[in-house]
Protein backbone atom coordinates (compact mmCIF):
# COMPACT_ATOMS: atom_id res chain seq x y z
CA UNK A 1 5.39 35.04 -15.68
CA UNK A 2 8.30 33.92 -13.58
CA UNK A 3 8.17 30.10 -12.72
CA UNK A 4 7.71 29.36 -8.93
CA UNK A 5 9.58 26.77 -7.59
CA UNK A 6 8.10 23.54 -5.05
CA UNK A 7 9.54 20.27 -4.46
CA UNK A 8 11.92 20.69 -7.36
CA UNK A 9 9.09 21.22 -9.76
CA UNK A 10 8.55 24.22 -12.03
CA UNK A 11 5.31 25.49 -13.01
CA UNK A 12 3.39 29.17 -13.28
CA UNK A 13 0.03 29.90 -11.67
CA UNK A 14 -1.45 31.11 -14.16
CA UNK A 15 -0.97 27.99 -16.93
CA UNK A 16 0.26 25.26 -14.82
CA UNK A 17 1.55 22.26 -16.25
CA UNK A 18 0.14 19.58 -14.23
CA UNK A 19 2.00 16.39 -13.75
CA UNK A 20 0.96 12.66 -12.55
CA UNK A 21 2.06 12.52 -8.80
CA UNK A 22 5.68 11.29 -8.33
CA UNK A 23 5.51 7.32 -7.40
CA UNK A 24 7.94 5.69 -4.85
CA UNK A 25 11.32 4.23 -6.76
CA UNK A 26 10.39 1.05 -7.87
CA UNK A 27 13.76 0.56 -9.34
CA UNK A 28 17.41 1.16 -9.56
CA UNK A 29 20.16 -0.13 -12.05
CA UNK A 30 20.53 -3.23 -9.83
CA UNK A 31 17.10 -4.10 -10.23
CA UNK A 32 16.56 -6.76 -12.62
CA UNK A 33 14.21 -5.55 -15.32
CA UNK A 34 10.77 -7.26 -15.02
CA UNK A 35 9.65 -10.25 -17.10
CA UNK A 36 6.15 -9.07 -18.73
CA UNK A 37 5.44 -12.88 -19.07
CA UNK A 38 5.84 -13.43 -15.41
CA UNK A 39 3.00 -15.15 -13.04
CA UNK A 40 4.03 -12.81 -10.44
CA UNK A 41 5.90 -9.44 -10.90
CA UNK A 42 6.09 -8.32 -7.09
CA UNK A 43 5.08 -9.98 -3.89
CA UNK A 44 3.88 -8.51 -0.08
CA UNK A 45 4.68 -10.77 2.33
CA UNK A 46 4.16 -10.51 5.97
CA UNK A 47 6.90 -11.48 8.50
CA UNK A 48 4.51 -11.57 12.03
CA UNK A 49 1.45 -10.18 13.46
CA UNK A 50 2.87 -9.52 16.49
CA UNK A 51 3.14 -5.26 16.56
CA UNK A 52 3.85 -2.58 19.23
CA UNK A 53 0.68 -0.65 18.81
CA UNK A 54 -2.81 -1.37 18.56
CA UNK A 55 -4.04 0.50 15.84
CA UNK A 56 -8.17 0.92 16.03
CA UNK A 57 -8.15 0.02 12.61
CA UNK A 58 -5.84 -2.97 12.12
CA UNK A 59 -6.89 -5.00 9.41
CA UNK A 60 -4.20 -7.96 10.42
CA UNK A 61 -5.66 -8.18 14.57
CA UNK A 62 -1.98 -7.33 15.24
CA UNK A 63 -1.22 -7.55 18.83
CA UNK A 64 1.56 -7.53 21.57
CA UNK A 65 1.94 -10.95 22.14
CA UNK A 66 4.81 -13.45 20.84
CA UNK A 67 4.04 -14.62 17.62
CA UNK A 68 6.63 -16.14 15.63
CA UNK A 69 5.18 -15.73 11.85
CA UNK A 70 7.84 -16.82 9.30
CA UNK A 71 11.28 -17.93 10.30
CA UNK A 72 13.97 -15.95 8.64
CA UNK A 73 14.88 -18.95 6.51
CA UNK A 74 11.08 -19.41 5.35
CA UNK A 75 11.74 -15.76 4.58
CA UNK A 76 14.51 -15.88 2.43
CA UNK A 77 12.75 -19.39 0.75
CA UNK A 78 9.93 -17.40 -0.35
CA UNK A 79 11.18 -14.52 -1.86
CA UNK A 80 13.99 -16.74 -3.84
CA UNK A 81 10.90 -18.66 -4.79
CA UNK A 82 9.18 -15.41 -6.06
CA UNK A 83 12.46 -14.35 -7.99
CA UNK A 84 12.55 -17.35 -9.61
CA UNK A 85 8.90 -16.84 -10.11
CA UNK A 86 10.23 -13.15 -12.06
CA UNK A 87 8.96 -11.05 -9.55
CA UNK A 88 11.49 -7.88 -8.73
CA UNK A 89 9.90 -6.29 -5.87
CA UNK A 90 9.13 -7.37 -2.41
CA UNK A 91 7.07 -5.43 0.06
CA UNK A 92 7.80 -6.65 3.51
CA UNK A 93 4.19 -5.42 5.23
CA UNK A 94 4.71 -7.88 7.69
CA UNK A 95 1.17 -7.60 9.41
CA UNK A 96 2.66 -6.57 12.93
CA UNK A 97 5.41 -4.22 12.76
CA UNK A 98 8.80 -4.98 10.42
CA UNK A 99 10.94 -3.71 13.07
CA UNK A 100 10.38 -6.09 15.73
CA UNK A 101 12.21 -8.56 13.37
CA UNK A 102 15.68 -6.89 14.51
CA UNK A 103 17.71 -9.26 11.78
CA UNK A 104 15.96 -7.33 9.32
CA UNK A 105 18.70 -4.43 10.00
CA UNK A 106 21.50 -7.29 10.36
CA UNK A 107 23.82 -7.27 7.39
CA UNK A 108 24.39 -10.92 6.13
CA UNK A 109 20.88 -11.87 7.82
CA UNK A 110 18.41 -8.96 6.52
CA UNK A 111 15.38 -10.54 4.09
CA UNK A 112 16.05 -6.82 2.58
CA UNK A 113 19.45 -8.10 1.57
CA UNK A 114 18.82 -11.38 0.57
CA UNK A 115 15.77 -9.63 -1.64
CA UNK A 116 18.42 -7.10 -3.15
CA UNK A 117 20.85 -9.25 -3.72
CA UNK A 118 18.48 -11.38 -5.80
CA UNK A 119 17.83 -8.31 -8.11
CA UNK A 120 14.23 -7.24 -6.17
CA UNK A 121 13.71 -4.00 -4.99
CA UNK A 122 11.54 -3.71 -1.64
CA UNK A 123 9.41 -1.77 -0.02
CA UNK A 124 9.18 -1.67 4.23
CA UNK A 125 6.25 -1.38 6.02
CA UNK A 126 6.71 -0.02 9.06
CA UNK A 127 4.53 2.11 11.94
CA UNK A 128 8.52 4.02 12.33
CA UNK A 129 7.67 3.85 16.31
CA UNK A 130 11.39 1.92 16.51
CA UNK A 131 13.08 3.83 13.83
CA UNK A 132 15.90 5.76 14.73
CA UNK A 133 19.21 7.32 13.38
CA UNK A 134 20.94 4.22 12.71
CA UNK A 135 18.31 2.33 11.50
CA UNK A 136 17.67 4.85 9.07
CA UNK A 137 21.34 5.07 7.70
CA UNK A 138 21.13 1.65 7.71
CA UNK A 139 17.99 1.45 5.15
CA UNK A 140 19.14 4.21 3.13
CA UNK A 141 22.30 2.55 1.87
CA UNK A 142 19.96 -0.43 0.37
CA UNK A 143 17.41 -0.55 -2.31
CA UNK A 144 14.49 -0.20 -0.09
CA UNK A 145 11.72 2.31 -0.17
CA UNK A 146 9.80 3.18 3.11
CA UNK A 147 5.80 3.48 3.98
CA UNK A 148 5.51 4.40 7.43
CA UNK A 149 2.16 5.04 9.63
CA UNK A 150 1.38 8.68 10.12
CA UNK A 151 -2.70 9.28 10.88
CA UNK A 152 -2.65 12.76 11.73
CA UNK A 153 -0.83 15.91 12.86
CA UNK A 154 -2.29 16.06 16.12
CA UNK A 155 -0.85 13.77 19.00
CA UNK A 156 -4.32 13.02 21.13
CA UNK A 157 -5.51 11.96 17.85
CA UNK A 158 -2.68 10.14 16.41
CA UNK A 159 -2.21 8.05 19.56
CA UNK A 160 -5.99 7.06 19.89
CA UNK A 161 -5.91 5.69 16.32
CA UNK A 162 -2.66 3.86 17.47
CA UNK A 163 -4.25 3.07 20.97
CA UNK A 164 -0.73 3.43 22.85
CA UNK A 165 -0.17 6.66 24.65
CA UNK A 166 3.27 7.94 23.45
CA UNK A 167 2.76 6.74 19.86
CA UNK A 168 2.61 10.18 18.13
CA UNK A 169 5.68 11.29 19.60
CA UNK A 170 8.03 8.42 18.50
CA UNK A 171 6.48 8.25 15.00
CA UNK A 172 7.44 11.91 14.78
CA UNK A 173 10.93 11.02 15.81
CA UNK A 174 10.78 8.06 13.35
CA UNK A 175 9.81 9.94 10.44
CA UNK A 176 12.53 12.58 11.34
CA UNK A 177 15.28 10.47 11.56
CA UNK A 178 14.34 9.18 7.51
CA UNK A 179 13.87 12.71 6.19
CA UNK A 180 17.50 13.26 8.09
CA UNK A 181 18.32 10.21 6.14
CA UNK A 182 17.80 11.54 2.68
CA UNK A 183 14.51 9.43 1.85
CA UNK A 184 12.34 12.68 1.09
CA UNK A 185 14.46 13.37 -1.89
CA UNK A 186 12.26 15.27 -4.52
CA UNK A 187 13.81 13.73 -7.41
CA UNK A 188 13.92 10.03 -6.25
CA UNK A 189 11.37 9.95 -3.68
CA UNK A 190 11.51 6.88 -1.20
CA UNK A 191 9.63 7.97 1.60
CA UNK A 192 5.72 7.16 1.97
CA UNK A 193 3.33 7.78 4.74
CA UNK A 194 0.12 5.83 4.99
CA UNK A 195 -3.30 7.56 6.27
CA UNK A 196 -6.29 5.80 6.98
CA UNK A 197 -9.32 7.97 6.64
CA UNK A 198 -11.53 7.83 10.24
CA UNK A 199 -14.08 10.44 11.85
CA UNK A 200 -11.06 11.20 13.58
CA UNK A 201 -8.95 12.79 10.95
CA UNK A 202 -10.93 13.79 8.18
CA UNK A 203 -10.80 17.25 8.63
CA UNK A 204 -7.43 17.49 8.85
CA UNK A 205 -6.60 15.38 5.52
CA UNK A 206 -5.86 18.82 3.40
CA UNK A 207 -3.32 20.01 5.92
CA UNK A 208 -1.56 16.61 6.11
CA UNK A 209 -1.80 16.50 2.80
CA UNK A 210 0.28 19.89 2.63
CA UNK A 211 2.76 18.96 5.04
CA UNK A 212 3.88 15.55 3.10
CA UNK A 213 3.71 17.61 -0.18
CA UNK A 214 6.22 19.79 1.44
CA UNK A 215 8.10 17.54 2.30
CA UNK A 216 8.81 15.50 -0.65
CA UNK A 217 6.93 12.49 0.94
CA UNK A 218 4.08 10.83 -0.70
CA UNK A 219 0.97 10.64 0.90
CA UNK A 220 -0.66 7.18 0.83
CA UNK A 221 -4.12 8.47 1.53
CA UNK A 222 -6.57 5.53 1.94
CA UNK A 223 -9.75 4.79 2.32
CA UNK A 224 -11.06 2.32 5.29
CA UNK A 225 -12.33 -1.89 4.84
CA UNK A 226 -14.03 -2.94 7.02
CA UNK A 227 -12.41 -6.47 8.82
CA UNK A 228 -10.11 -7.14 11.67
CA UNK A 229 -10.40 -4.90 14.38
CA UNK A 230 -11.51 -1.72 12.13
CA UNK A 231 -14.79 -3.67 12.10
CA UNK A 232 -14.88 -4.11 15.82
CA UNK A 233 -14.47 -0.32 15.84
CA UNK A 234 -16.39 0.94 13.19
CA UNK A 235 -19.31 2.89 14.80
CA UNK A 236 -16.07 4.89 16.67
CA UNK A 237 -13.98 5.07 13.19
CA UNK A 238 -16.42 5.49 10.16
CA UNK A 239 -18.77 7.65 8.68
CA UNK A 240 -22.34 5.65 7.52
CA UNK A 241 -22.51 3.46 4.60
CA UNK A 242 -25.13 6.19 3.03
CA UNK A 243 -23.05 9.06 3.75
CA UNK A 244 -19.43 7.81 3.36
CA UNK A 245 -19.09 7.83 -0.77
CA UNK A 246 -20.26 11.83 -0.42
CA UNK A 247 -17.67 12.73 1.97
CA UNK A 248 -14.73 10.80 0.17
CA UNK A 249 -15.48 12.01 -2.55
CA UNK A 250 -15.48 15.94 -1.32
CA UNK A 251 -12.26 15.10 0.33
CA UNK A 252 -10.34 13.69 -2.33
CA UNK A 253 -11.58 16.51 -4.94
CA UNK A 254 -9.91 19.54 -2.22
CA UNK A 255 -6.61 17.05 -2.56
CA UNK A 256 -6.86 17.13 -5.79
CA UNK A 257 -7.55 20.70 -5.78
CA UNK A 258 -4.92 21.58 -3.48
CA UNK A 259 -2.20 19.15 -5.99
CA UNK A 260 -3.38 21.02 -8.79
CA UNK A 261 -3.22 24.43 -7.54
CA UNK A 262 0.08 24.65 -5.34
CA UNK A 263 1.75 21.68 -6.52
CA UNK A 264 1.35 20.91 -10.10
CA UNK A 265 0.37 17.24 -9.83
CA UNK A 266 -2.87 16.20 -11.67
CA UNK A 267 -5.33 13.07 -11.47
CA UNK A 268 -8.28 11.42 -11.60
CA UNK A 269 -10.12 11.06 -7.84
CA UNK A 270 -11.60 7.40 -7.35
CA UNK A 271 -10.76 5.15 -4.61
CA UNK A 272 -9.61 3.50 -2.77
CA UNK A 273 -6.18 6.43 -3.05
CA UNK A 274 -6.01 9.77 -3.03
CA UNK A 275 -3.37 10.60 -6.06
CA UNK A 276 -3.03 6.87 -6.61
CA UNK A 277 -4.72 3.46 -8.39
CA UNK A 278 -4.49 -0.19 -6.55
CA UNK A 279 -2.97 -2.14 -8.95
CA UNK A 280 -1.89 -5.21 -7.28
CA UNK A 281 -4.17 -7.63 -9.13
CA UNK A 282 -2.70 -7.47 -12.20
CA UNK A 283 1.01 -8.10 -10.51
CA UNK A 284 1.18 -9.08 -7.15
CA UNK A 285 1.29 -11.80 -4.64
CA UNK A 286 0.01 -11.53 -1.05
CA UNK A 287 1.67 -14.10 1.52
CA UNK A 288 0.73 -14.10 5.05
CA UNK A 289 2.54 -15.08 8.33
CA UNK A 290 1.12 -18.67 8.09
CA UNK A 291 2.07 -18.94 4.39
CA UNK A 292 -1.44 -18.38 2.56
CA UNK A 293 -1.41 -16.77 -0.66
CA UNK A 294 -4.02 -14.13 -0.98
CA UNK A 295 -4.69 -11.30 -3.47
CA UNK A 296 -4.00 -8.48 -0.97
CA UNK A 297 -4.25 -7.49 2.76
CA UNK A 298 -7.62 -7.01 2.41
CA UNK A 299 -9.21 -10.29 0.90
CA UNK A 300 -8.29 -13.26 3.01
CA UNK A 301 -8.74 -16.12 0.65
CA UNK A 302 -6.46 -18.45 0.43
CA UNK A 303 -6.07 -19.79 -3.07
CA UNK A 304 -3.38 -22.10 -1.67
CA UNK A 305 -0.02 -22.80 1.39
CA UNK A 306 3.33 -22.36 0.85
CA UNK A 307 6.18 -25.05 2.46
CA UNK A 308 6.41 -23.15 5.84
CA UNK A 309 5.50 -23.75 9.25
CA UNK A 310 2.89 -26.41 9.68
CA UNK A 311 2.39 -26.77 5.72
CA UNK A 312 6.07 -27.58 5.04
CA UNK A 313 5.01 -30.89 4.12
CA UNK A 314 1.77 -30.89 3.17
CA UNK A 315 2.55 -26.72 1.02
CA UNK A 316 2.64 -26.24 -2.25
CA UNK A 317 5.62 -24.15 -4.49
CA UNK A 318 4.33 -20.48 -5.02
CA UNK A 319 4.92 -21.62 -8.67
CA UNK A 320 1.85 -23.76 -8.60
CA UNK A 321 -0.27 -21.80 -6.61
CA UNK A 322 0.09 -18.42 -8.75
CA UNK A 323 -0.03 -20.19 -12.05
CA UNK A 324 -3.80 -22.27 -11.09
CA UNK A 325 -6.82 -20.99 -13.16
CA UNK A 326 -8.79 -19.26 -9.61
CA UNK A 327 -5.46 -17.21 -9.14
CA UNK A 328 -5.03 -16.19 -12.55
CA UNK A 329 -8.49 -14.59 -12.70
CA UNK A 330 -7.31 -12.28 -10.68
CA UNK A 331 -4.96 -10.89 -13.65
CA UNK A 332 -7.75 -10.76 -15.53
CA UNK A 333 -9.69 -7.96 -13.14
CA UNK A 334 -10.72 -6.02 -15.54
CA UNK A 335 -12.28 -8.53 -17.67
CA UNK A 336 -14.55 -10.16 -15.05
CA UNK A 337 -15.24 -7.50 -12.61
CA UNK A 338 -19.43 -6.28 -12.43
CA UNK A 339 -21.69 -4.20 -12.05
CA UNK A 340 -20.85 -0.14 -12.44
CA UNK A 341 -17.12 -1.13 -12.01
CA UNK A 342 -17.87 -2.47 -15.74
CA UNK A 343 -18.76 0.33 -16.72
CA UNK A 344 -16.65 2.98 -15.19
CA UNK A 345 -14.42 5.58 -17.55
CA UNK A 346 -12.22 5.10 -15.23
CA UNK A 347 -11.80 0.76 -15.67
CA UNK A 348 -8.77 0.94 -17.71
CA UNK A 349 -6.49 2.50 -14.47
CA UNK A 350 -8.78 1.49 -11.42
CA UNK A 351 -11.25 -1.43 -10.37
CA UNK A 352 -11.77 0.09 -7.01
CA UNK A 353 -11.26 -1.27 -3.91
CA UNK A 354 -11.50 -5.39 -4.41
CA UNK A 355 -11.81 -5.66 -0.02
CA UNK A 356 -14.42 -3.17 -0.03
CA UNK A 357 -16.25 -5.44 -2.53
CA UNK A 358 -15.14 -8.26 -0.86
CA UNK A 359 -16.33 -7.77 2.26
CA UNK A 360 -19.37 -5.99 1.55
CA UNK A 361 -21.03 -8.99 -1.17
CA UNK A 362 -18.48 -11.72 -0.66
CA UNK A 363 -17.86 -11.41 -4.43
CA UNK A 364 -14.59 -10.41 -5.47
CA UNK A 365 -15.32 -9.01 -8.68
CA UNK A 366 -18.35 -6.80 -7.32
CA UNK A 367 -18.60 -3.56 -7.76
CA UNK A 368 -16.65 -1.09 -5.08
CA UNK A 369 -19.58 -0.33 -2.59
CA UNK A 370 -18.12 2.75 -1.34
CA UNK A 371 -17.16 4.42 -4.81
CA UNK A 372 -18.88 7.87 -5.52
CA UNK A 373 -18.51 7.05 -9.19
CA UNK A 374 -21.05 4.30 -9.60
CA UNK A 375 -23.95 6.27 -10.14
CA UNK A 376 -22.27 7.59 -12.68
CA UNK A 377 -20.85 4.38 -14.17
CA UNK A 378 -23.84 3.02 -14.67
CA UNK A 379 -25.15 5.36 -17.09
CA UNK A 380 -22.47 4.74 -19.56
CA UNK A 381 -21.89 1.99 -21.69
CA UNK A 382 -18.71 0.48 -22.13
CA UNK A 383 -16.42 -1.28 -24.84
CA UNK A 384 -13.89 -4.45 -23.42
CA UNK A 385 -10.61 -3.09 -22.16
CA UNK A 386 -7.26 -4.40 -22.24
CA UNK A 387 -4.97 -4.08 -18.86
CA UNK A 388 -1.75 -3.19 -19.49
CA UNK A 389 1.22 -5.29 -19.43
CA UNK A 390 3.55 -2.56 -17.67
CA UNK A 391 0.33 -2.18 -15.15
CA UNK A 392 2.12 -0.96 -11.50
CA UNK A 393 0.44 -0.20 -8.18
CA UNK A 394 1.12 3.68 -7.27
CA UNK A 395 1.77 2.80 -4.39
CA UNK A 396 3.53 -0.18 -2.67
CA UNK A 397 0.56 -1.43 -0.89
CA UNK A 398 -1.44 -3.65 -0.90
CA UNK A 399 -1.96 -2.95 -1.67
CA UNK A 400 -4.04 -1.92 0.05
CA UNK A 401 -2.48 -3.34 0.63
């Protein structure tokens, strides 16, 4: 039988060859390679809540008003701190909207520079309501990968999610002007879009799904926690607690489904991705706009303050904060993590979604509350495992992110 052709991908319909999903560049020869003895391999780090939308969902409380964050010289302090640390990627999530930093497009002043130039890839995060031509030709000569907002194909939809009227249309334009850019490439892919999974959506998820596919983007398909303003809109946003596991879990096995059958692409559904495994815990470094070092966007502990802002006297080096026993635990997930996330087939690649857990017990190393698994999990018996030293995050989030 004749090999059909998607994406740049061969495979028959009658034996396909399924593949792992393609991953965001994480890398290029300028990159330096990554230390496996490092404290911390990659660090998010937000810039400002301040953001041009106000997203029903927003984890961060994100919101119009002046906020100054991080100066751009605590900026470029913290990720030479972090490179000296070993870590080689930075993920600027900034916890408003990157763009509204405009010397992050400034050559000589861009934290995207200063990052590359220091031998770190990074990753923007960006809602791609103030992207445009130039800012995308701008982006696409650096070492930069992209995750932009995109919650559905439908505008009423998309812009009461992003609760601006307008929004839909200038993402569109946004994401346009990167695919015109060359970041959809098929073969070095460095365009993601990031879904959040509401009542609003979820029936459209499979032909979103399809579109990015199509596209050569990768679909950052995640499922909801339940802080910030998501939890001041829950009732409007999210299906019940006893219901919610059942319908992820019917929605990520059609994606799956539709990877398998029309794109080749295999894997294992479990949250909180579609096509995709947090990581972060083994690796990564969360720094807010006031300096606190968390695990991710989603667990707001503070296991200690950088030199910035208010703290610069009183902070202490990222060195000493990501090297303490509390923050180590974290890269040991795997080892102290309960309850049916202990005994999951799945432990050696996923320990669920550590905010979901988080915000549900207060106990970071609980089981995921929303994972369809569990049930499952706790049936089985399991022997210790091992996380691996090359352990990545599909994705660039936090991370959840």
């Amino acid at each position: 039988m004749d090999a059909m052709k998607n994406n740049g991908m061969d495979f028959t319909t009658k034996q396909p060859k399924y593949e792992p999903p393609p991953n965001l560049v994480s890398r290029t020869a300028r990159t330096r390679p990554v230390d496996p003895n490092s404290p911390v391999k990659r660090i998010s780090l937000e810039l400002s809540r301040q953001c041009n939308l106000k997203c029903l969902y927003c984890y961060s409380n994100a919101t119009g008003a002046p906020r100054v964050g991080l100066t751009d010289d605590e900026v470029r302090a913290i990720i030479a701190e972090a490179a000296a640390c070993g870590a080689r990627a930075v993920s600027i999530v900034a916890g408003g909207e990157s763009l509204l930093r405009r010397s992050i497009l400034v050559d000589g002043e861009s934290c995207i520079d200063y990052a590359n130039d220091l031998g770190c890839y990074t990753y923007l995060y960006t809602n791609c309501t103030l992207m445009d031509t130039d800012a995308a030709q701008w982006l696409a000569k650096r070492d930069v990968s992209v995750v932009g907002k995109f919650n559905s194909l439908r505008d009423d939809v998309q812009d009461q999610l992003a609760g601006v009227s307008g929004s839909a249309r200038r993402i569109k334009r946004g994401v346009q002007a990167l695919l015109d850019a060359g970041f959809a490439d098929a073969n070095s892919p460095r365009l993601a879009l990031e879904t959040v999974i509401t009542r609003q959506n979820y029936d459209e998820m499979p032909e979103m799904w399809r579109w990015m596919r199509q596209r050569a983007i990768i679909p950052e398909v995640e499922l909801p926690t339940n802080h910030g303003r998501a939890a001041e809109n829950h009732d409007t946003l999210y299906f019940d607690e006893d219901e919610a596991p059942e319908k992820y879990r019917v929605l990520f096995e059609e994606l799956l489904a539709i990877d398998r059958r029309e794109f080749g692409f295999d894997w294992v559904p479990h949250p909180p991705f579609a096509a995709g495994s947090c990581q972060l815990y083994y690796s990564n470094a969360y720094i807010n706009d006031r300096g606190g070092v968390q695990p991710c966007a989603g667990v707001t502990r503070e296991y200690g303050m950088l030199r910035v802002g208010t703290n610069k006297d009183s902070g202490q080096p990222l060195a000493e904060i990501v090297t303490t026993h509390e923050f180590q635990k974290l890269r040991r997930i795997n080892e102290l993590i309960t309850g049916a996330c202990k005994e999951c087939d799945q432990r050696e690649n996923c320990y669920g979604c550590r905010a979901a857990a988080w915000h549900k017990t207060g106990d970071l190393f609980a089981e995921d509350p929303i994972c369809w698994r569990k049930e499952t999990a706790k049936r089985k018996v399991r022997l210790p495992v091992i996380a691996p030293s090359h352990a990545t995050h599909r994705f660039p989030h936090w991370l959840g992110c």
